[in-house]
C-alpha atoms as a PDB file:
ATOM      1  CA  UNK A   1     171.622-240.942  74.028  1.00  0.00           C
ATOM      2  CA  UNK A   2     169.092-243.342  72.133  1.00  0.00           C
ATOM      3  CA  UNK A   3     165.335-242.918  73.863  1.00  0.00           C
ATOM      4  CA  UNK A   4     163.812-246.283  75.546  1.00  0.00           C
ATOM      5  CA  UNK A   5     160.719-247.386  74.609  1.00  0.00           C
ATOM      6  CA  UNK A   6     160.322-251.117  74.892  1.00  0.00           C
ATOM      7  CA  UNK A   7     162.298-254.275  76.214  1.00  0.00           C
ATOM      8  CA  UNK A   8     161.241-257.549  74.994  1.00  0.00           C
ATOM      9  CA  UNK A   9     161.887-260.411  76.703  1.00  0.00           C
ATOM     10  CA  UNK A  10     162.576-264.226  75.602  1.00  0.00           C
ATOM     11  CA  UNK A  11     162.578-265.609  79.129  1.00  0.00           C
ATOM     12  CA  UNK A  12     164.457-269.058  78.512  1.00  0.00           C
ATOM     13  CA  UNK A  13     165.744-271.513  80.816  1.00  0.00           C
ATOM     14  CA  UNK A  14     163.102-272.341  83.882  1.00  0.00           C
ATOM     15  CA  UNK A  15     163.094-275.913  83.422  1.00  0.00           C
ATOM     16  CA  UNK A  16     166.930-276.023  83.169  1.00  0.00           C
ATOM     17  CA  UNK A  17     166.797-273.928  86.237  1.00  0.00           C
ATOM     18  CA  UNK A  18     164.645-276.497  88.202  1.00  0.00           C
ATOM     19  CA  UNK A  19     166.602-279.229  87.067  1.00  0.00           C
ATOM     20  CA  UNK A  20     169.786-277.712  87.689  1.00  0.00           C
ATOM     21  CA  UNK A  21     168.429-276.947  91.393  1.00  0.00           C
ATOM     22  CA  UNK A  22     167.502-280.979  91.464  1.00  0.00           C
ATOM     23  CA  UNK A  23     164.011-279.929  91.468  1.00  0.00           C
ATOM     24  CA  UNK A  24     161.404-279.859  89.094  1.00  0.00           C
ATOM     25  CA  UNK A  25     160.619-278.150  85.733  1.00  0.00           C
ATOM     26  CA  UNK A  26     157.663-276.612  87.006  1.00  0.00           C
ATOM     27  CA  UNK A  27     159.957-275.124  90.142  1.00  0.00           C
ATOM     28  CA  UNK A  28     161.565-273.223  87.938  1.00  0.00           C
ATOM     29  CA  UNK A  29     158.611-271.691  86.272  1.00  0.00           C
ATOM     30  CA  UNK A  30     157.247-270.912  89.713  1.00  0.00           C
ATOM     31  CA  UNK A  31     160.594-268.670  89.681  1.00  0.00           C
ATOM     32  CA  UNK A  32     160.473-267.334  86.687  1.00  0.00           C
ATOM     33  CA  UNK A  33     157.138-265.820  87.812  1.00  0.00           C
ATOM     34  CA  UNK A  34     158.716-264.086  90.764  1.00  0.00           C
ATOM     35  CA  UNK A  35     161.730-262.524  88.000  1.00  0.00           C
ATOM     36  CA  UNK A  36     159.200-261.224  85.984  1.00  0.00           C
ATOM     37  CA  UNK A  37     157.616-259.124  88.871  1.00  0.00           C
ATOM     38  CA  UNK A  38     161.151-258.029  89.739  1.00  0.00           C
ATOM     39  CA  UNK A  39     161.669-256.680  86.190  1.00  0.00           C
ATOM     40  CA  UNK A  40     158.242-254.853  86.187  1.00  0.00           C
ATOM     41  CA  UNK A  41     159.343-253.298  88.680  1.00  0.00           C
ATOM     42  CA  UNK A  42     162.673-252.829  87.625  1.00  0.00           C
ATOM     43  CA  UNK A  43     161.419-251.095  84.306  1.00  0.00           C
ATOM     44  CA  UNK A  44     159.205-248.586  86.431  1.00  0.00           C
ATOM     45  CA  UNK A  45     162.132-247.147  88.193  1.00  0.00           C
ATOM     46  CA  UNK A  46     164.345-247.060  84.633  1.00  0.00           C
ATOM     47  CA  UNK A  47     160.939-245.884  83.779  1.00  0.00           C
ATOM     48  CA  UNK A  48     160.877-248.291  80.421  1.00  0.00           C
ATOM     49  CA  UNK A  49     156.806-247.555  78.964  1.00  0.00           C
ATOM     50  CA  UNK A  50     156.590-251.046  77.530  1.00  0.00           C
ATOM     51  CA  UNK A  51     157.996-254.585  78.095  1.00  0.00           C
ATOM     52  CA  UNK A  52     157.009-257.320  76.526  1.00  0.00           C
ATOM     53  CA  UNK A  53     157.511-261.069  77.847  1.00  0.00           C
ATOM     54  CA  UNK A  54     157.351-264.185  75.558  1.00  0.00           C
ATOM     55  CA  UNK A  55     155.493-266.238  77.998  1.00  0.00           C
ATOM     56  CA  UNK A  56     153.687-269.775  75.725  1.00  0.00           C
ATOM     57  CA  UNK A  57     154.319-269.866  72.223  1.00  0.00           C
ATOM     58  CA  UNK A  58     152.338-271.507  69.807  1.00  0.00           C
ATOM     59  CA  UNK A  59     155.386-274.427  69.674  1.00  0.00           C
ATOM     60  CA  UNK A  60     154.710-274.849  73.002  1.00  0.00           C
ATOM     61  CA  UNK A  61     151.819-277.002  72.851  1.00  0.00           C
ATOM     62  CA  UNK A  62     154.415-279.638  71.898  1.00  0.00           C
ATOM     63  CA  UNK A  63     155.289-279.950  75.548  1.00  0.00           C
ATOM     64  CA  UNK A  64     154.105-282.524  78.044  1.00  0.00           C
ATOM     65  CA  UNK A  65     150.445-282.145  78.629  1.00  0.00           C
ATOM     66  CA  UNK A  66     151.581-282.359  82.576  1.00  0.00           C
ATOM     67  CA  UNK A  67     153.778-278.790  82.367  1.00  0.00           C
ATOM     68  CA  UNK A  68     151.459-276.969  80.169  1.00  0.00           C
ATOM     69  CA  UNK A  69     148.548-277.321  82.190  1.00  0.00           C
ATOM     70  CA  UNK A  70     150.864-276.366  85.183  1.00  0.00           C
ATOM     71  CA  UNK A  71     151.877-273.529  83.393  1.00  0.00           C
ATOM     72  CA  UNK A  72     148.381-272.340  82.362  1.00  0.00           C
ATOM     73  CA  UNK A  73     147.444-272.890  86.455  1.00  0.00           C
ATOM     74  CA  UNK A  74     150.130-270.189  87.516  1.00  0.00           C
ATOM     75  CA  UNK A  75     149.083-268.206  84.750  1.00  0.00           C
ATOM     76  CA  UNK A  76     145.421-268.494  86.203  1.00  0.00           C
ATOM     77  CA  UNK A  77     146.635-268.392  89.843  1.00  0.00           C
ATOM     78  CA  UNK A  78     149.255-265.467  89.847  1.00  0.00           C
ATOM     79  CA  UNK A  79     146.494-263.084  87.824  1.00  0.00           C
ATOM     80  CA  UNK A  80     143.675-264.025  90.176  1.00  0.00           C
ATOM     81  CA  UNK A  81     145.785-263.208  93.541  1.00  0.00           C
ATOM     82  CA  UNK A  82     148.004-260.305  91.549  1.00  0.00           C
ATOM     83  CA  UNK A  83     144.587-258.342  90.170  1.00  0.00           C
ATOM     84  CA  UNK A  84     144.277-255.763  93.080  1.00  0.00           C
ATOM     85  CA  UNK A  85     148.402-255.628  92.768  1.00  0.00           C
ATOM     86  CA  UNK A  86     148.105-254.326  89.007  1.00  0.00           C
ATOM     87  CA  UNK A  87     145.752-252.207  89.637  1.00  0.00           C
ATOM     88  CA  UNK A  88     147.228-250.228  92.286  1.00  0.00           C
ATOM     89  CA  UNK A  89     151.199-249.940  90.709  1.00  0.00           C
ATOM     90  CA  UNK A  90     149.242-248.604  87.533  1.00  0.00           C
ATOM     91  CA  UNK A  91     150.633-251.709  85.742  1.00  0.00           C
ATOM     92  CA  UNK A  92     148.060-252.277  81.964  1.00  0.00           C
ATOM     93  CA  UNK A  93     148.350-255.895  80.855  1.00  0.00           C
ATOM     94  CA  UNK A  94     147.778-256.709  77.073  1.00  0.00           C
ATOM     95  CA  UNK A  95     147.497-259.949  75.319  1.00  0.00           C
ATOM     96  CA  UNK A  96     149.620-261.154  72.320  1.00  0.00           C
ATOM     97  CA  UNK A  97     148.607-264.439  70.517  1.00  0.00           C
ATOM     98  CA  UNK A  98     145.762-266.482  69.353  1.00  0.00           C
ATOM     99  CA  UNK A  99     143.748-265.715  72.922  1.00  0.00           C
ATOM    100  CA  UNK A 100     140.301-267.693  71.687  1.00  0.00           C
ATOM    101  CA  UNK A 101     142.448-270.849  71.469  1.00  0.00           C
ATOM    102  CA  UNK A 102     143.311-271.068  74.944  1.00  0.00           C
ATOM    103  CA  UNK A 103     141.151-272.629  77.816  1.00  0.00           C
ATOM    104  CA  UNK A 104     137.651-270.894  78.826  1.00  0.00           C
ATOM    105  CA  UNK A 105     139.261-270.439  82.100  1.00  0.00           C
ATOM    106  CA  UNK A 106     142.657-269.089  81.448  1.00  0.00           C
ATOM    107  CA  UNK A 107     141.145-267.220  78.585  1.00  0.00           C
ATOM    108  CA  UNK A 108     138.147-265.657  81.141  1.00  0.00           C
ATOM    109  CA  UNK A 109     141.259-264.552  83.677  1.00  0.00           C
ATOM    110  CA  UNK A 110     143.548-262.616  81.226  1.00  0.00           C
ATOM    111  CA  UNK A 111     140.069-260.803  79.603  1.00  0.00           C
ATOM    112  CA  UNK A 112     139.233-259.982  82.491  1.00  0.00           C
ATOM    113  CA  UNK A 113     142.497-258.681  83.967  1.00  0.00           C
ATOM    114  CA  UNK A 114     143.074-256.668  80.608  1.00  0.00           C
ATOM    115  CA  UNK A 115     139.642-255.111  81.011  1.00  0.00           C
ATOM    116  CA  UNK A 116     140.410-254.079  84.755  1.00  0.00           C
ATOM    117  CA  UNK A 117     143.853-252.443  84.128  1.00  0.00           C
ATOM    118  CA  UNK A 118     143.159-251.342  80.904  1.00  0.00           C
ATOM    119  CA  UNK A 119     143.529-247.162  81.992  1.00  0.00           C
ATOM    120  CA  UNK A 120     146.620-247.842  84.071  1.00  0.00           C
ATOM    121  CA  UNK A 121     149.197-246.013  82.747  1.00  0.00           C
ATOM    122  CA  UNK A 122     152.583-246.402  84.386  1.00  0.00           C
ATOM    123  CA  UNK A 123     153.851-249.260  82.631  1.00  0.00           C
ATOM    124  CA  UNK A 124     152.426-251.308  79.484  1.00  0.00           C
ATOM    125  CA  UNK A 125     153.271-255.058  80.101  1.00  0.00           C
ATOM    126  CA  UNK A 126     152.491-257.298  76.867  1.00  0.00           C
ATOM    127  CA  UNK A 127     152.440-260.801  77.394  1.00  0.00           C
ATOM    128  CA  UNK A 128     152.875-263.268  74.605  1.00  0.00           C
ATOM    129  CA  UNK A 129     150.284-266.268  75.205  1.00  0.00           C
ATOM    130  CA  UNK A 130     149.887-268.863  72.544  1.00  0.00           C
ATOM    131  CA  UNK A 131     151.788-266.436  70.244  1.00  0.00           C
ATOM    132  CA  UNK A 132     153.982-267.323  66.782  1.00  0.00           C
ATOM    133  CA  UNK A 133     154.957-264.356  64.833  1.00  0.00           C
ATOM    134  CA  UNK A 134     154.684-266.377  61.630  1.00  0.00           C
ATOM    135  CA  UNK A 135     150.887-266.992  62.539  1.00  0.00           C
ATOM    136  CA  UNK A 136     150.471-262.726  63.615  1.00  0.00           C
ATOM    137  CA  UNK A 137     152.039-261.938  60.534  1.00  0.00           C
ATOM    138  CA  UNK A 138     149.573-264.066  58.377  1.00  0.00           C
ATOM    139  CA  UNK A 139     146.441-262.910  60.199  1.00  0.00           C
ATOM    140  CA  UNK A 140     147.825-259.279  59.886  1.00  0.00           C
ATOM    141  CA  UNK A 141     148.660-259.957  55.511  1.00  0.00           C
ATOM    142  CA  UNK A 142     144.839-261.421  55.947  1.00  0.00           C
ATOM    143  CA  UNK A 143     143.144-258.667  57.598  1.00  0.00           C
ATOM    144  CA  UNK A 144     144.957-255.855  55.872  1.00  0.00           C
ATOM    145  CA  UNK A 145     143.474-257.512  51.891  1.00  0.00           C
ATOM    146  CA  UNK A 146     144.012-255.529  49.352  1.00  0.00           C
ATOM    147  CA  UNK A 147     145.327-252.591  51.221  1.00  0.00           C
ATOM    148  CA  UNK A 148     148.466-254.110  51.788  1.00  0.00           C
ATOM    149  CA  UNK A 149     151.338-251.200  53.078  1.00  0.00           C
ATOM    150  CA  UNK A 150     153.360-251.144  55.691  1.00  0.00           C
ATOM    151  CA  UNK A 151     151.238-248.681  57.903  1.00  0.00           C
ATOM    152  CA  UNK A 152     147.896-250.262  57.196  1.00  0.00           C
ATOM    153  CA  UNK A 153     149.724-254.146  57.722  1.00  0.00           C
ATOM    154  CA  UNK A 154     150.888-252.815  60.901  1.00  0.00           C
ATOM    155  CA  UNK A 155     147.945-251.876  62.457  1.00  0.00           C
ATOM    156  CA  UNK A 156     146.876-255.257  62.214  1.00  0.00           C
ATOM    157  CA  UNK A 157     149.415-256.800  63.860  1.00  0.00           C
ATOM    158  CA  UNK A 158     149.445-257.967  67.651  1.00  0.00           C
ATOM    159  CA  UNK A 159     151.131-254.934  68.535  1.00  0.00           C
ATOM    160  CA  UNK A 160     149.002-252.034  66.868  1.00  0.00           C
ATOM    161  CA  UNK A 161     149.439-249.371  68.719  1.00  0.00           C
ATOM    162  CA  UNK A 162     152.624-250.638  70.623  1.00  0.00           C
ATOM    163  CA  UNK A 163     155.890-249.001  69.860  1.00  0.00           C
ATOM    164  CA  UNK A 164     158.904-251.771  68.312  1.00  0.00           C
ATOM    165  CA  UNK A 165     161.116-253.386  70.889  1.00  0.00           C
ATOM    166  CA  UNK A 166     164.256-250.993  70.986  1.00  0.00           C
ATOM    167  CA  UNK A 167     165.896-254.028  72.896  1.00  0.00           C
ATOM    168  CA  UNK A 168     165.594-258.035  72.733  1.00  0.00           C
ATOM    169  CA  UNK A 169     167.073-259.753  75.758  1.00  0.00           C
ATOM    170  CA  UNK A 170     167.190-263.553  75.409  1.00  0.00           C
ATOM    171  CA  UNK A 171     168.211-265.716  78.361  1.00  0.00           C
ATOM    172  CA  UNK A 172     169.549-269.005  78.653  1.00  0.00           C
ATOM    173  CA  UNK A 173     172.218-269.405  76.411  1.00  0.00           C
ATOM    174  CA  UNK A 174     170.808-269.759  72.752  1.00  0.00           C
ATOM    175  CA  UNK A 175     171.121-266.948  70.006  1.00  0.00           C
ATOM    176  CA  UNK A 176     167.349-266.998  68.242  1.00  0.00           C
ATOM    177  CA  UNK A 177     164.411-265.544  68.081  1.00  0.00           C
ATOM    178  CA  UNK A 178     162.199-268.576  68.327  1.00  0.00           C
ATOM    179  CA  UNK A 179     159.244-267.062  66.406  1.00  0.00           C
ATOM    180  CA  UNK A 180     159.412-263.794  68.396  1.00  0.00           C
ATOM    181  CA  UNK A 181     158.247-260.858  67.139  1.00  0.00           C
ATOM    182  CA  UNK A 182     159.523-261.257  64.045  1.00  0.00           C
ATOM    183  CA  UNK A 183     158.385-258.064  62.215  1.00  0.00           C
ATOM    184  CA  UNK A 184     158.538-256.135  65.275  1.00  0.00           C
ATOM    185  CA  UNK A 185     162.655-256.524  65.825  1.00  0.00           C
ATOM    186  CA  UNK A 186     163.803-255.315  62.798  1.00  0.00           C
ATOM    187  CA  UNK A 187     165.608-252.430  64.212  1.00  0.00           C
ATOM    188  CA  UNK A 188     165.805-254.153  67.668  1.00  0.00           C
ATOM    189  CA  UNK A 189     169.319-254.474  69.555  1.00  0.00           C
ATOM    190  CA  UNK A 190     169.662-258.113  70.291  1.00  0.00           C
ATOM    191  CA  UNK A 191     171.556-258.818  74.029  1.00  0.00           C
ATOM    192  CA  UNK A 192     171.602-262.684  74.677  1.00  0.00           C
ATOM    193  CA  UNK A 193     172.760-263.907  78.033  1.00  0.00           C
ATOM    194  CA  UNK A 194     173.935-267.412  79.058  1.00  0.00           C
ATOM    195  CA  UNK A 195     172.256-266.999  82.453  1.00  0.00           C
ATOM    196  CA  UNK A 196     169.402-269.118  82.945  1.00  0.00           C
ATOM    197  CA  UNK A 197     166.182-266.939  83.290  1.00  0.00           C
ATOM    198  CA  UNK A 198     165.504-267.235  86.596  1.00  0.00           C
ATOM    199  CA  UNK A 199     168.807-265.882  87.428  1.00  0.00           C
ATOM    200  CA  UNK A 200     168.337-262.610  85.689  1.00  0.00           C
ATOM    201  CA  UNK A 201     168.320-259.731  88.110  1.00  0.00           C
ATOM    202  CA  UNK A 202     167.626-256.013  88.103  1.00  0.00           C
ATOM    203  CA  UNK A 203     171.393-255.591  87.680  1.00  0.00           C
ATOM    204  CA  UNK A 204     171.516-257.184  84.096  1.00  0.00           C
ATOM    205  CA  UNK A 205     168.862-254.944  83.362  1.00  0.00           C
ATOM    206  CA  UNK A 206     170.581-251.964  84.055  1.00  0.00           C
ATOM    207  CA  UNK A 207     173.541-253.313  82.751  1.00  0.00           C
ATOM    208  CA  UNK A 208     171.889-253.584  79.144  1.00  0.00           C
ATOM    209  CA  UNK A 209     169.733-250.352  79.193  1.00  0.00           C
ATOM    210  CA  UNK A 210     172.989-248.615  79.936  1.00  0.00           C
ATOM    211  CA  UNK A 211     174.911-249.971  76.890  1.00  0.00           C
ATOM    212  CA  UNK A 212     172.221-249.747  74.376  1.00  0.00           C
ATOM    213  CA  UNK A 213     172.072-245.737  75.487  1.00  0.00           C
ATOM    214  CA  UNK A 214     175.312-245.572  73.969  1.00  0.00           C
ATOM    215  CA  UNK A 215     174.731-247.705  70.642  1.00  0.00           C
ATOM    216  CA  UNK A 216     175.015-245.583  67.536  1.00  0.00           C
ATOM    217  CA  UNK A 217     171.483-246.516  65.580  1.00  0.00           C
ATOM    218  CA  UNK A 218     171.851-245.798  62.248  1.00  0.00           C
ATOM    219  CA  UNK A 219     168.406-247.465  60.858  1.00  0.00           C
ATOM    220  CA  UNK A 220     170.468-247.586  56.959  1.00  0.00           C
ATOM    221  CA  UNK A 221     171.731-244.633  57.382  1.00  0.00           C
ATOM    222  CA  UNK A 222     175.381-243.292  57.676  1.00  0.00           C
END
């Protein structure tokens, strides 16, 4: 039975969602918000060490200025009231991405919430904020200079320190990995769904973990 170390998630389809509900775009990030708590807590009781959730990438900034400054507000808003939260459940939040690039406000909140969780130890939640892997990758070749192997490259990466996703799980219907992780998913099984992602439930969850248990990984081998 393979061993379960990280989920990563691509968590596409909220503006579909609100669309598709004849509301807004932004009412379906609102519930996309509440699914990610569910699967937090979904991956304590399959007791899952890390997920990782793709939350702004650096192509997002090609949106309308309108939803990414409501995006960065919920962001702001669900960390401020959800502090005390994290705390208690043992939940450690780290950062993926170009952090200094994003607004002295939003970037003063997730500092400061990785700071106060940062010995909590009963679930590692990344979240991927203003993050391209092309651009991690490139800072990673640039820090590692002329001592360039795989071990020393990885250590500069995003994710030093972070075990690889053992599992990708893409909502919404479309088969890519949108500048995901890149490096990281080499080895990664890759489950896409056509459900939108604020219909994704605990159930799905299961549903994958339990089929990737019984996945033959090879890694090149026979």
């Amino acid at each position: 039975m393979n061993k379960l170390n990280h989920v990563a998630f691509i968590m596409d389809g909220n503006g579909r969602w609100g669309k598709k509900k004849n509301n807004s775009r932004n009412f379906g990030h609102i519930k996309g918000i509440e699914v990610v708590k569910k699967i937090v807590k979904s991956s304590i009781k399959l007791e899952i060490p890390y997920v990782s959730f793709y939350v702004f990438s650096s192509e997002n900034w090609k949106r309308p200025k309108k939803e990414i400054s409501f995006l960065f507000k919920l962001i702001k808003s669900y960390f401020l009231k959800e502090k005390d939260n994290l705390i208690t459940k043992g939940i450690k939040i780290n950062i993926l991405g170009e952090l200094n690039s994003l607004p002295t406000d939003i970037k003063k909140v997730l500092n400061k919430t990785v700071n106060l969780t940062k010995k909590n130890k009963k679930i590692n939640v990344n979240l991927a904020i203003n993050y391209g892997a092309k651009n991690e990758i490139l800072r990673a070749f640039k820090k590692s200079k002329k001592k360039t192997n795989i071990n020393n490259f990885e250590k500069n990466l995003d994710t030093k320190n972070i075990p690889d996703p053992d599992i990708l799980i893409r909502t919404g219907g479309h088969k890519r990995l949108s500048n995901f992780l890149l490096w990281q998913l080499a080895y990664a099984e890759l489950f896409f769904l056509k459900k939108l992602w604020p219909d994704f439930n605990s159930n799905d969850l299961k549903k994958i973990v339990k089929n990737y248990k019984k996945i033959k990984r090879n890694y090149g081998s026979i």
